[in-house]
PDB file of N, CA and C in Angstrom:
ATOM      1  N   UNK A   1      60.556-219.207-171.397  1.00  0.00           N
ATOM      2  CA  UNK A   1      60.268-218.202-170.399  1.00  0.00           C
ATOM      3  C   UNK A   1      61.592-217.676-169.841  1.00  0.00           C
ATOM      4  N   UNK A   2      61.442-216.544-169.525  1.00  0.00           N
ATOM      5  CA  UNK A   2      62.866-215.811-169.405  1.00  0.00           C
ATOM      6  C   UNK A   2      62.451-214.613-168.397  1.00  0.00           C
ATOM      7  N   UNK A   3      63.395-214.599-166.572  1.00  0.00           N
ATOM      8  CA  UNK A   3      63.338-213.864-165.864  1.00  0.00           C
ATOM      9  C   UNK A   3      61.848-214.421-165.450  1.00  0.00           C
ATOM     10  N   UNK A   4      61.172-215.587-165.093  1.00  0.00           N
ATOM     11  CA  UNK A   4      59.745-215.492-165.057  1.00  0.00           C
ATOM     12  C   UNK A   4      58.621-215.118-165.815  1.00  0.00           C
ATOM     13  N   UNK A   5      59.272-214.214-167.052  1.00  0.00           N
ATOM     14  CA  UNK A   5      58.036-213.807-168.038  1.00  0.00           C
ATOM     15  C   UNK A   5      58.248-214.019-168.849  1.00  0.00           C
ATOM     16  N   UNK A   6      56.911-214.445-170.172  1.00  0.00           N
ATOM     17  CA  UNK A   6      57.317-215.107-170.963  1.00  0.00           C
ATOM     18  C   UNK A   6      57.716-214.421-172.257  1.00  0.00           C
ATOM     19  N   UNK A   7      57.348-212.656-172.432  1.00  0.00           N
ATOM     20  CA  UNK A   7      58.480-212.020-173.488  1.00  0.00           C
ATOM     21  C   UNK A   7      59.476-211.331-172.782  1.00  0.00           C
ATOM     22  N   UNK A   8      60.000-211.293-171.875  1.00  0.00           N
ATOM     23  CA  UNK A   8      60.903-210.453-171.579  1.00  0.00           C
ATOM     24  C   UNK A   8      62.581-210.757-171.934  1.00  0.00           C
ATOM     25  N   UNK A   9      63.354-210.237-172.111  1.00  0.00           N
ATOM     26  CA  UNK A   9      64.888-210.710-172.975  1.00  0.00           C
ATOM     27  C   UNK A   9      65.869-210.786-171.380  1.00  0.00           C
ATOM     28  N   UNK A  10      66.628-212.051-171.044  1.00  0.00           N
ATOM     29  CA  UNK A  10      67.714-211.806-170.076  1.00  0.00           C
ATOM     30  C   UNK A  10      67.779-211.159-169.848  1.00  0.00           C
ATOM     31  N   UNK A  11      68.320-210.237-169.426  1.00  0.00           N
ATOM     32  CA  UNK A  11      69.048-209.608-168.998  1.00  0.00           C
ATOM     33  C   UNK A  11      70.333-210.067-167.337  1.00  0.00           C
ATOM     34  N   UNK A  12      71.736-210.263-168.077  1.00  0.00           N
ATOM     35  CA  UNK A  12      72.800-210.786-167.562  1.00  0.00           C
ATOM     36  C   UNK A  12      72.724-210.266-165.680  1.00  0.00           C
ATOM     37  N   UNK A  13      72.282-211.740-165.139  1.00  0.00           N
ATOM     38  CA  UNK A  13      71.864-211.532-163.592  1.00  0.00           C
ATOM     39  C   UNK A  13      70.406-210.746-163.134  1.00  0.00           C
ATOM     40  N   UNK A  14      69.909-210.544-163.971  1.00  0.00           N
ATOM     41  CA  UNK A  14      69.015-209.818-163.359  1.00  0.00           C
ATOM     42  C   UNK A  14      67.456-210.439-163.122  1.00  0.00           C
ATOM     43  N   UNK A  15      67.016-210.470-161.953  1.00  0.00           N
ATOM     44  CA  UNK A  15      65.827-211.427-161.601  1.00  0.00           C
ATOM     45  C   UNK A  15      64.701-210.247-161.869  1.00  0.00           C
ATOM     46  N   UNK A  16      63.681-209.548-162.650  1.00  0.00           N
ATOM     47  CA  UNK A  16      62.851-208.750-162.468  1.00  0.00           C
ATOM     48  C   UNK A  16      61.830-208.465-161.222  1.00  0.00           C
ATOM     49  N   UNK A  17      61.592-207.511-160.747  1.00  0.00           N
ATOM     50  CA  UNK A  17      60.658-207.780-159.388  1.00  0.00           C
ATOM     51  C   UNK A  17      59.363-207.389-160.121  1.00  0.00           C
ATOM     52  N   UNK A  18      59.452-207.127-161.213  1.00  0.00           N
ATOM     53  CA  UNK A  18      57.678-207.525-161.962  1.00  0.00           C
ATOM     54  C   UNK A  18      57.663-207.220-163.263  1.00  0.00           C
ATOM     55  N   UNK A  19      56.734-208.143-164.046  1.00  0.00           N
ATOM     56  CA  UNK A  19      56.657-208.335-165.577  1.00  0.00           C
ATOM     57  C   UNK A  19      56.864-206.871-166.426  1.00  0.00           C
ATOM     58  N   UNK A  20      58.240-206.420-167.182  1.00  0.00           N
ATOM     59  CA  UNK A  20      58.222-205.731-168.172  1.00  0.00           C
ATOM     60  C   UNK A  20      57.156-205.263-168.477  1.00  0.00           C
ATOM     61  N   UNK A  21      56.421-206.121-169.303  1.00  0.00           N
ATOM     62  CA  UNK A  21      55.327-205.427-169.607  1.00  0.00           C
ATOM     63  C   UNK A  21      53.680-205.364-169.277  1.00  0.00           C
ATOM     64  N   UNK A  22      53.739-205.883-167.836  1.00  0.00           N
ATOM     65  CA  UNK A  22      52.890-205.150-166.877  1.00  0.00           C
ATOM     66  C   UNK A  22      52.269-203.636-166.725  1.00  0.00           C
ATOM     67  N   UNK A  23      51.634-203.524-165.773  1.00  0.00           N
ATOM     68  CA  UNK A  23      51.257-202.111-165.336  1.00  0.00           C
ATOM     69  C   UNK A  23      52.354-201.673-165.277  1.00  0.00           C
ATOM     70  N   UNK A  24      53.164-202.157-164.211  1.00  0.00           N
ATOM     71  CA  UNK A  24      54.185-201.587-163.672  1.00  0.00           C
ATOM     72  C   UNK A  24      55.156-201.026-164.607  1.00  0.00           C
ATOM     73  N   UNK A  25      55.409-201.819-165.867  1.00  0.00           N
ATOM     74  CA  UNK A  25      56.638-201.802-166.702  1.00  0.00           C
ATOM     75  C   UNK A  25      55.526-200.764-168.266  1.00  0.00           C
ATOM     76  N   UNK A  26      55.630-201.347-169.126  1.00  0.00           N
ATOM     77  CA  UNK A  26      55.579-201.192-170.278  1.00  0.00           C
ATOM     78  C   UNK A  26      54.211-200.920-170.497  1.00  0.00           C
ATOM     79  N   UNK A  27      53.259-201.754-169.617  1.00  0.00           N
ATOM     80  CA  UNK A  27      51.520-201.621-169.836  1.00  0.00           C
ATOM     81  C   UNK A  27      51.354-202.386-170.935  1.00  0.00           C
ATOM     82  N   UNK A  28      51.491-203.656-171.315  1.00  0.00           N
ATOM     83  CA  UNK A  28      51.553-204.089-172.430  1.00  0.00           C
ATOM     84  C   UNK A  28      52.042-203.681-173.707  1.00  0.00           C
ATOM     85  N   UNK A  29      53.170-203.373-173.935  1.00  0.00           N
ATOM     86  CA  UNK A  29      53.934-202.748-174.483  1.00  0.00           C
ATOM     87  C   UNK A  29      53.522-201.484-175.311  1.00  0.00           C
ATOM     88  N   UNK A  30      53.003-200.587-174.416  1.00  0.00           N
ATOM     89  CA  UNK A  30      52.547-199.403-174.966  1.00  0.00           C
ATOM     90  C   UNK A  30      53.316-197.946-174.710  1.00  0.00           C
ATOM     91  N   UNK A  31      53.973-198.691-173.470  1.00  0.00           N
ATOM     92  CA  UNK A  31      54.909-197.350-173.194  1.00  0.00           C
ATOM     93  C   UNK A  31      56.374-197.810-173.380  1.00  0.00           C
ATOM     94  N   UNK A  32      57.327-196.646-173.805  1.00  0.00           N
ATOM     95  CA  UNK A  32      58.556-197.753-173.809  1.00  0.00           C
ATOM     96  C   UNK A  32      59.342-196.926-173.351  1.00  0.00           C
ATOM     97  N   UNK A  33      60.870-197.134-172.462  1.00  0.00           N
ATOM     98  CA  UNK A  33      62.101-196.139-172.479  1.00  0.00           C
ATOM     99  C   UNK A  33      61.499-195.002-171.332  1.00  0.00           C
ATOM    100  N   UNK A  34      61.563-194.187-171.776  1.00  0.00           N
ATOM    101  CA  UNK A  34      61.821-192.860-170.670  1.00  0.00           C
ATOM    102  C   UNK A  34      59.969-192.639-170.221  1.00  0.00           C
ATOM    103  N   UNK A  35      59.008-193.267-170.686  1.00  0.00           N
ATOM    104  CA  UNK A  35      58.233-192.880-170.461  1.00  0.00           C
ATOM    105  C   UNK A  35      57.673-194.350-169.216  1.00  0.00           C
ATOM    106  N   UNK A  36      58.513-194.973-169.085  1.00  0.00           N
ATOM    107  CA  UNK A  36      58.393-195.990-168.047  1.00  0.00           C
ATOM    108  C   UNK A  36      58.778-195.436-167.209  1.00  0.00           C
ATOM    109  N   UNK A  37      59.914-194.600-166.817  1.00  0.00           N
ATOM    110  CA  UNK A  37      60.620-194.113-165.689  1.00  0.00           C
ATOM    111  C   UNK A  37      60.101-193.250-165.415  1.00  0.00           C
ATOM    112  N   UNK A  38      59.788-192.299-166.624  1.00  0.00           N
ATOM    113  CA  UNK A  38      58.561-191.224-165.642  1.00  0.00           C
ATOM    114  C   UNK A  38      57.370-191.765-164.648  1.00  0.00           C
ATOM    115  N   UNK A  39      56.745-192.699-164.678  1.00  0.00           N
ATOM    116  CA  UNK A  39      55.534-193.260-163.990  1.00  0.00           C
ATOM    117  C   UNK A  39      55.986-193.304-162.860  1.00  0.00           C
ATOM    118  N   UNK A  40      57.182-193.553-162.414  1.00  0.00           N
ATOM    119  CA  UNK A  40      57.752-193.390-160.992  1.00  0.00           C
ATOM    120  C   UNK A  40      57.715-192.696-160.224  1.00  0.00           C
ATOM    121  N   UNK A  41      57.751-191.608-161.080  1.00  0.00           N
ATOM    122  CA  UNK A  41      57.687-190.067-159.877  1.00  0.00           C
ATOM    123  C   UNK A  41      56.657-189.383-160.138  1.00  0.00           C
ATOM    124  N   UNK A  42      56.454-189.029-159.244  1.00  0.00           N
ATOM    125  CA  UNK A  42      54.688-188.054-158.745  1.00  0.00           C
ATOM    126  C   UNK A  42      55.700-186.386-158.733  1.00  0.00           C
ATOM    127  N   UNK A  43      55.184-185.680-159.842  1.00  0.00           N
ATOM    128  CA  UNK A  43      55.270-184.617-159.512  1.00  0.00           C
ATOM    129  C   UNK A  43      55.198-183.857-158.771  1.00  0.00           C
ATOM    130  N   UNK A  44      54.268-183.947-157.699  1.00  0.00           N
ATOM    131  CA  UNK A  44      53.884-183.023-156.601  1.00  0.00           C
ATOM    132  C   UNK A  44      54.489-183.271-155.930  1.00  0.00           C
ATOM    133  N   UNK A  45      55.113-184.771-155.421  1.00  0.00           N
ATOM    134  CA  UNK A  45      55.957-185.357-154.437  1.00  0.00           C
ATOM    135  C   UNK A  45      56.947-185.057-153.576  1.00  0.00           C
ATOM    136  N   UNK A  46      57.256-185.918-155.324  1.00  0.00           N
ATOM    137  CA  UNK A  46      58.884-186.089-155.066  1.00  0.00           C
ATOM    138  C   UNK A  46      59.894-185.212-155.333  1.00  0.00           C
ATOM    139  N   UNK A  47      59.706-184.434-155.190  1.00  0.00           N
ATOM    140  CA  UNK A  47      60.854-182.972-155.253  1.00  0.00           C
ATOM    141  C   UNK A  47      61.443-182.374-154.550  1.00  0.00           C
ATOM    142  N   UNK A  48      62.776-181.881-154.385  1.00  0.00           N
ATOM    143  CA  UNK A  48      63.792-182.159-155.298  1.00  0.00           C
ATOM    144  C   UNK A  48      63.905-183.825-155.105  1.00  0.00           C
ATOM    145  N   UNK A  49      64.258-184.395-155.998  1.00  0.00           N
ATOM    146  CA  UNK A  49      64.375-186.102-155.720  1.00  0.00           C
ATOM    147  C   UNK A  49      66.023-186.448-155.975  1.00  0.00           C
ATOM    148  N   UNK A  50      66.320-187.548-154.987  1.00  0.00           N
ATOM    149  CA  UNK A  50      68.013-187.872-155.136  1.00  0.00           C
ATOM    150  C   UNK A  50      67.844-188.917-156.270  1.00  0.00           C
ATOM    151  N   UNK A  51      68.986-188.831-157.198  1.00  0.00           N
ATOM    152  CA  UNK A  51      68.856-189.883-158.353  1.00  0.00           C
ATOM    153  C   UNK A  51      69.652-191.414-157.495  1.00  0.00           C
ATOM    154  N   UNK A  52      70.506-191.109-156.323  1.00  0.00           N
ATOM    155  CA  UNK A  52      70.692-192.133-155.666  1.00  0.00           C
ATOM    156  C   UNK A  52      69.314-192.696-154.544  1.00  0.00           C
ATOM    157  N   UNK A  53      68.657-191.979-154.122  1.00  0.00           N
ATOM    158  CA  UNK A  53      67.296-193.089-153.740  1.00  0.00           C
ATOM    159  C   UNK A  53      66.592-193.636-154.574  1.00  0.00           C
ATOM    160  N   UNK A  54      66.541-192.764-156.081  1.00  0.00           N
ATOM    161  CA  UNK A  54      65.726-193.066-156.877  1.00  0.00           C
ATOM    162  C   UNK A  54      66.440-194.330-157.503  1.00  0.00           C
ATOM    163  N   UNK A  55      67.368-194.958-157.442  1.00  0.00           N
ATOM    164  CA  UNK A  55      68.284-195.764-158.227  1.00  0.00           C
ATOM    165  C   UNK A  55      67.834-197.219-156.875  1.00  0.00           C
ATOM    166  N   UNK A  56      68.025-196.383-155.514  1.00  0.00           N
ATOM    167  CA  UNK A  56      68.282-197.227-154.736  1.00  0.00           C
ATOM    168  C   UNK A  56      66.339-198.171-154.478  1.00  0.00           C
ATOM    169  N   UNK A  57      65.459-197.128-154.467  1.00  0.00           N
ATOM    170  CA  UNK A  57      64.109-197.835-154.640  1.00  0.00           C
ATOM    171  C   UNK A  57      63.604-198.403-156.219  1.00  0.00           C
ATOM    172  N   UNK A  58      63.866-198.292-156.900  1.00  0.00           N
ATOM    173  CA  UNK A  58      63.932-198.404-158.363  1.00  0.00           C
ATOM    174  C   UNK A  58      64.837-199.144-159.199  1.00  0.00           C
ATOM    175  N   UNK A  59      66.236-199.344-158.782  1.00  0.00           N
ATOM    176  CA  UNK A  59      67.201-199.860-159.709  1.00  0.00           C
ATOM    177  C   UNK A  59      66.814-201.069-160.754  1.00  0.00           C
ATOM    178  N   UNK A  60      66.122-201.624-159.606  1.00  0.00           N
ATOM    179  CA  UNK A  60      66.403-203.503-160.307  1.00  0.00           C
ATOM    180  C   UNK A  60      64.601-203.691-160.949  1.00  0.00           C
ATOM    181  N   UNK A  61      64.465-202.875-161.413  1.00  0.00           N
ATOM    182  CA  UNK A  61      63.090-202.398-162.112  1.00  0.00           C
ATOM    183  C   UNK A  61      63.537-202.345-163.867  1.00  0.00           C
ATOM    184  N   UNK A  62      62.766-202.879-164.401  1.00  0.00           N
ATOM    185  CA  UNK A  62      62.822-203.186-165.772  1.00  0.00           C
ATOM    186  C   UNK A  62      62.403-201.976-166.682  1.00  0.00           C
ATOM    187  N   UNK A  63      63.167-201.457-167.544  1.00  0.00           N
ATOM    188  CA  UNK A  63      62.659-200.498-168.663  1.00  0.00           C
ATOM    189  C   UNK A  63      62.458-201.049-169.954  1.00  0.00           C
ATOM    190  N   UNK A  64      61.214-201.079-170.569  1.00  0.00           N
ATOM    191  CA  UNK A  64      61.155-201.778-172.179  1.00  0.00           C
ATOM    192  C   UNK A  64      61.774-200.496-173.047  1.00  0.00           C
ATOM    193  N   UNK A  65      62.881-200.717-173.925  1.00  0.00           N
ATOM    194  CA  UNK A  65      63.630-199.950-174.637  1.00  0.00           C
ATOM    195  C   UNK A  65      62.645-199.799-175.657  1.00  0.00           C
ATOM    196  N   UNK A  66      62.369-201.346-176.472  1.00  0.00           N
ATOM    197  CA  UNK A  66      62.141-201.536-177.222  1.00  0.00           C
ATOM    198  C   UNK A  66      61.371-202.986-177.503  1.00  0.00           C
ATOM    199  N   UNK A  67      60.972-203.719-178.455  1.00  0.00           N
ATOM    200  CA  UNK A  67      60.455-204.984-179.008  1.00  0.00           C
ATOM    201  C   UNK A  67      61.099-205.768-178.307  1.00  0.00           C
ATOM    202  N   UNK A  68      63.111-205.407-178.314  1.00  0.00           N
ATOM    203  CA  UNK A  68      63.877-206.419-178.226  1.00  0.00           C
ATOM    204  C   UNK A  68      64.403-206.447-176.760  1.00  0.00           C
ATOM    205  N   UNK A  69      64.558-204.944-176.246  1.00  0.00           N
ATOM    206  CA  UNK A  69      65.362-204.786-174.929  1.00  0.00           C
ATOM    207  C   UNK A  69      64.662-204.298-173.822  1.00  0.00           C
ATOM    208  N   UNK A  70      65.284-204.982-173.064  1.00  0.00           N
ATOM    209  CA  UNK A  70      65.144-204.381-171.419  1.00  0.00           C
ATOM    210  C   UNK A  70      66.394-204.356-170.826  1.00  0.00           C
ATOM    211  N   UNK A  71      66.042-203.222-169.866  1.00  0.00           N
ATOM    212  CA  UNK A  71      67.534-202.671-169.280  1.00  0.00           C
ATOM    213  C   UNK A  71      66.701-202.295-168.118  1.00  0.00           C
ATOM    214  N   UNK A  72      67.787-202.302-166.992  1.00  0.00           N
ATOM    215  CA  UNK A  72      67.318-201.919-165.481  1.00  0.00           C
ATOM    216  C   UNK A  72      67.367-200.309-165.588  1.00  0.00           C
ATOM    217  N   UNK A  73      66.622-199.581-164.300  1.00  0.00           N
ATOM    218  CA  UNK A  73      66.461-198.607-164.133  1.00  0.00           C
ATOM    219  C   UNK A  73      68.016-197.802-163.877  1.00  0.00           C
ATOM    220  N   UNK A  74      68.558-198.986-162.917  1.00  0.00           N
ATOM    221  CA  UNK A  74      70.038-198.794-162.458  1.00  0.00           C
ATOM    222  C   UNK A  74      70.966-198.532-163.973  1.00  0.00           C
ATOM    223  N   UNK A  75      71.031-199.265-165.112  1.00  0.00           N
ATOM    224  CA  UNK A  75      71.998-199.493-166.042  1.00  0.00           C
ATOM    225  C   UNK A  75      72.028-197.706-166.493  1.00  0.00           C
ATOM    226  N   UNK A  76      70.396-197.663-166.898  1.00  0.00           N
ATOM    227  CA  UNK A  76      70.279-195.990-167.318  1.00  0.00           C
ATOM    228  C   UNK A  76      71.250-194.946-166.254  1.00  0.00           C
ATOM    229  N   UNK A  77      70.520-195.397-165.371  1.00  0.00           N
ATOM    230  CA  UNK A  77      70.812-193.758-164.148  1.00  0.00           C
ATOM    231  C   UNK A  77      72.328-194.439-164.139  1.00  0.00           C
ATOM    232  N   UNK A  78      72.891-195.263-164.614  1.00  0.00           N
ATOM    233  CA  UNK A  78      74.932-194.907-164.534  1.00  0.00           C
ATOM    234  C   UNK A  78      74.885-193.726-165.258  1.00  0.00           C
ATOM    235  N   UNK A  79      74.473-193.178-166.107  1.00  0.00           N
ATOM    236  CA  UNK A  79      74.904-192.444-167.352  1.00  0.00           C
ATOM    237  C   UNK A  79      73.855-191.329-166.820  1.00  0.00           C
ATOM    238  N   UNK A  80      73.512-190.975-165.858  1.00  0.00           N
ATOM    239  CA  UNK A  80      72.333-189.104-165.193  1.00  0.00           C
ATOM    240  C   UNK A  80      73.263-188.686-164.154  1.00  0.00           C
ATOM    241  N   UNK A  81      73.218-187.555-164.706  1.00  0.00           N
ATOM    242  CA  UNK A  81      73.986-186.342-164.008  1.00  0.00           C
ATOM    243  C   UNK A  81      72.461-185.302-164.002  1.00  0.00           C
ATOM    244  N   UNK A  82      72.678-184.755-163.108  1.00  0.00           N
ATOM    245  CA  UNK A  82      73.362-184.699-161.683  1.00  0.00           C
ATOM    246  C   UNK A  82      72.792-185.370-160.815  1.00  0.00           C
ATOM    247  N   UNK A  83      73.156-185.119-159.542  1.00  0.00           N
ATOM    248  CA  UNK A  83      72.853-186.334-158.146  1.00  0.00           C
ATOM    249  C   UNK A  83      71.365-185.919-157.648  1.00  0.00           C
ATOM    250  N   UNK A  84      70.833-185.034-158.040  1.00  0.00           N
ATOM    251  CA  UNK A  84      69.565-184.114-157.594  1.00  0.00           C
ATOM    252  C   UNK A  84      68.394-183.350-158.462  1.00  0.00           C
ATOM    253  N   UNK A  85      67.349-182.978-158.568  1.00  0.00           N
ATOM    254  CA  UNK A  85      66.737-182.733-159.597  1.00  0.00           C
ATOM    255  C   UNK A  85      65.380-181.802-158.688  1.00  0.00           C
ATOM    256  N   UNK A  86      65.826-180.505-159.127  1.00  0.00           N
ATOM    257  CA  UNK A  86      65.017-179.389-158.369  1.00  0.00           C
ATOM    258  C   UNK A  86      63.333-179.992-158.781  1.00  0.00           C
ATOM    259  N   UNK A  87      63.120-180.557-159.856  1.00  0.00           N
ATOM    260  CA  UNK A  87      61.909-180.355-160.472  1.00  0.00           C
ATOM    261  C   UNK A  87      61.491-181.832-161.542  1.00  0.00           C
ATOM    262  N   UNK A  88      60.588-181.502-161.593  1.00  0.00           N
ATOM    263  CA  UNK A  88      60.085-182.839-162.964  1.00  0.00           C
ATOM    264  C   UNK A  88      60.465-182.448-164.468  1.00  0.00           C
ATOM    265  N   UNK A  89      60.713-180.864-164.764  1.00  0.00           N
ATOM    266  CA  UNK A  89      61.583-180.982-165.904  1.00  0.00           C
ATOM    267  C   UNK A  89      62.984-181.146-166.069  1.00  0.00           C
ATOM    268  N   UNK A  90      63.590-180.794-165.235  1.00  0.00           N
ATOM    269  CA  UNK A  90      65.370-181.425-164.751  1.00  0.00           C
ATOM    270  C   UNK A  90      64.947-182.694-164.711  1.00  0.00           C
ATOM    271  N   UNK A  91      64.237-183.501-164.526  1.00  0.00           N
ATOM    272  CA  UNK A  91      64.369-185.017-164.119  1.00  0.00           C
ATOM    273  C   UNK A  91      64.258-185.188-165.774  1.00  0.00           C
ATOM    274  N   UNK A  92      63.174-185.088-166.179  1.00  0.00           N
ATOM    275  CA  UNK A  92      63.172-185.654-167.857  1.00  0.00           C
ATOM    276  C   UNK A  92      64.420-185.465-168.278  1.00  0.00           C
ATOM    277  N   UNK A  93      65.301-183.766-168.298  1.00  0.00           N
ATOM    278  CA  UNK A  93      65.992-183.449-169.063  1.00  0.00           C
ATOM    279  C   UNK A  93      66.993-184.546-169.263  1.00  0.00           C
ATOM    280  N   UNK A  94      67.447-184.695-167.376  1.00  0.00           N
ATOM    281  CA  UNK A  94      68.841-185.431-167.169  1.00  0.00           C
ATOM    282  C   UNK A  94      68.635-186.952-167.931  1.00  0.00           C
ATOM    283  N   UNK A  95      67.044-187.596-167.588  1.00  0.00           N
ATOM    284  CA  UNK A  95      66.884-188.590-168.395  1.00  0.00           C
ATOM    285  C   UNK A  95      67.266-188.927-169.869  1.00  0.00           C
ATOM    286  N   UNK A  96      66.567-188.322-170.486  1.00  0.00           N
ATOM    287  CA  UNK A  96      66.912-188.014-171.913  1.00  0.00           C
ATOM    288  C   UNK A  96      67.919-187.827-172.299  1.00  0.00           C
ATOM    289  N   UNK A  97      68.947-187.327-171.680  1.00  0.00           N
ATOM    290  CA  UNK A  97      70.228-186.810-172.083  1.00  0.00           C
ATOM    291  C   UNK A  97      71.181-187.932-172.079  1.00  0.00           C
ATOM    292  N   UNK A  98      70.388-188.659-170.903  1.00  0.00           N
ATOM    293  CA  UNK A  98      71.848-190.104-170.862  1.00  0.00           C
ATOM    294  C   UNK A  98      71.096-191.219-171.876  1.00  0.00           C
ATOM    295  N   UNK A  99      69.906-191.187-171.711  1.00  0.00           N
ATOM    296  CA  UNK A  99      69.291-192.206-173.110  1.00  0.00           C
ATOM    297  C   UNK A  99      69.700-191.768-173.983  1.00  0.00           C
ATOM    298  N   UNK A 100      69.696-190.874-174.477  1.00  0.00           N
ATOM    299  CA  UNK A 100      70.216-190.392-176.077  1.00  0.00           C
ATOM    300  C   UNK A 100      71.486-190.735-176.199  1.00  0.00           C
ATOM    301  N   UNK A 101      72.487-190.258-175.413  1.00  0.00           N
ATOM    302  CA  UNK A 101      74.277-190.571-175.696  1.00  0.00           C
ATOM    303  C   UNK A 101      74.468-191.668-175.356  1.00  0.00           C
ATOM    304  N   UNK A 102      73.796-192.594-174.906  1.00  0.00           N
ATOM    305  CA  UNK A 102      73.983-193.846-174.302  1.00  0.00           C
ATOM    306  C   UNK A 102      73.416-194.996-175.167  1.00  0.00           C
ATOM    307  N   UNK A 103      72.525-194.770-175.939  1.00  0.00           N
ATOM    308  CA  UNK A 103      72.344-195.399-176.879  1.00  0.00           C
ATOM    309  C   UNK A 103      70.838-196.709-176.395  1.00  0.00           C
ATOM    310  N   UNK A 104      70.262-196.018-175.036  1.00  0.00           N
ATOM    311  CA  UNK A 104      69.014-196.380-174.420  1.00  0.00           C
ATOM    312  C   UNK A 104      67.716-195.979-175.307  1.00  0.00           C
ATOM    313  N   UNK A 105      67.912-194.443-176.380  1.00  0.00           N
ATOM    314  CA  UNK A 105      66.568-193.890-176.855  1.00  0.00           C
ATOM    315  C   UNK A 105      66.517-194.219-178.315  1.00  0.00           C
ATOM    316  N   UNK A 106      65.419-195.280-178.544  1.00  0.00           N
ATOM    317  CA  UNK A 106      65.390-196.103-180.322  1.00  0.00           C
ATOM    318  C   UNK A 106      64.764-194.648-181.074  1.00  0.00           C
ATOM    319  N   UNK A 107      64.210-194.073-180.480  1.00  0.00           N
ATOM    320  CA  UNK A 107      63.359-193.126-181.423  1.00  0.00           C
ATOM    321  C   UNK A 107      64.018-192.848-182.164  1.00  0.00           C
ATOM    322  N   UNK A 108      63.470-193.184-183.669  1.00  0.00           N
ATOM    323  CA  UNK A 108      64.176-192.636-184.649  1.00  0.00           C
ATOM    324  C   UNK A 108      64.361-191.448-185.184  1.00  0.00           C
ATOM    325  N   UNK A 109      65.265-190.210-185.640  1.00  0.00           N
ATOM    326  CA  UNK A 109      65.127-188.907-185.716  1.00  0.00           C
ATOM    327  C   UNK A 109      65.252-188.485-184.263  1.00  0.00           C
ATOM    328  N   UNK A 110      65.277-188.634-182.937  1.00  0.00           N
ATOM    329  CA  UNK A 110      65.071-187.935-181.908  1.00  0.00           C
ATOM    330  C   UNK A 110      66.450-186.723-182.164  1.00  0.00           C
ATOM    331  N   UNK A 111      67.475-186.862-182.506  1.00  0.00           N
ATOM    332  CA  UNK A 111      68.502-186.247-182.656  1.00  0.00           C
ATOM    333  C   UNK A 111      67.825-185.092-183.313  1.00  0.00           C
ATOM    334  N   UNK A 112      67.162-185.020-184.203  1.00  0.00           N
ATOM    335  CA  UNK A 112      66.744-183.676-184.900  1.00  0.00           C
ATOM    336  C   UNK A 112      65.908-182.615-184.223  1.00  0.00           C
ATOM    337  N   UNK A 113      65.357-183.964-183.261  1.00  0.00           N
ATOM    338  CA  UNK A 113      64.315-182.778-182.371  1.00  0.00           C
ATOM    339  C   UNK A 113      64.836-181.940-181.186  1.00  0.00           C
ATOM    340  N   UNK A 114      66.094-182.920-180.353  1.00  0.00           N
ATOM    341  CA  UNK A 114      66.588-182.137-179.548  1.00  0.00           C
ATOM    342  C   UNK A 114      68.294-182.654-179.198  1.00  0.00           C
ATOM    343  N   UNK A 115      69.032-181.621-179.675  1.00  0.00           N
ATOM    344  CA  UNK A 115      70.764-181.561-179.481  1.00  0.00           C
ATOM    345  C   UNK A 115      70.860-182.166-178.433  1.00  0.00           C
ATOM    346  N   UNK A 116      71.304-183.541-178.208  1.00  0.00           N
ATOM    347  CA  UNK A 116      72.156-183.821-177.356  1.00  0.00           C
ATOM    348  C   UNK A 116      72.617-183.348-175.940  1.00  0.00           C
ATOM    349  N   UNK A 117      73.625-182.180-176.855  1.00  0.00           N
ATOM    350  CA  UNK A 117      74.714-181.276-175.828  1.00  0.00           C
ATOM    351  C   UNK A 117      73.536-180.240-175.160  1.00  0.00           C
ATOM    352  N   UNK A 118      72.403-179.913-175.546  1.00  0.00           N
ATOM    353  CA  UNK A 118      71.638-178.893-174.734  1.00  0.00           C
ATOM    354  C   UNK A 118      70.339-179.284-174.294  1.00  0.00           C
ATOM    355  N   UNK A 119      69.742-180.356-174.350  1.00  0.00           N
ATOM    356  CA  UNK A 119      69.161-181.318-173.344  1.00  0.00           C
ATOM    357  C   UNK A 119      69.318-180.960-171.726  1.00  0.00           C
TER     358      UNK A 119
END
């Protein structure tokens, strides 16, 4: 058992505040990566949203990458620009953009579907 749950991978210091692949996290590993972090924000809400509250209520929150990984909400948002996000498609964009160059998004082929640099 690892972090309290019994598939979840270390992650160096990090105590989870609820099971990966919970509701909260993964849903039994059905959702993975950027589509965990979307569940966070309510469209109607939270707009414009700071990526520093969002880091600061959220950080130490588990993302299933994959089979093998979990990474905090915090590790991702080092790598999102900008500090603010008029809307829920700026929020995906900035998401996506640091998963992809960062080496957070497994999808295989995602590179073909959308450039990087214009994300």
């Amino acid at each position: 058992m690892r972090n309290g749950f019994a598939v979840a991978p270390q992650h160096a210091g990090m105590d989870w505040p609820h099971d990966p692949d919970g509701d909260e996290g993964s849903e039994g590993r059905r959702k993975y990566g950027h589509a965990v972090i979307a569940k966070k924000v309510d469209e109607e809400e939270d707009f414009p949203l700071s990526r520093d509250e969002f880091v600061e209520e959220y950080g130490d929150h588990p993302v299933r990458l994959d089979s093998e990984r979990v990474v905090s909400v915090e590790e991702i948002f080092e790598h999102v620009e900008p500090d603010e996000f008029d809307d829920f498609v700026a929020f995906h964009q900035a998401v996506g953009r640091a998963m992809r160059e960062n080496d957070y998004w497994f999808y295989e082929g995602a590179e073909q579907f959308v450039d990087a640099n214009e994300a």
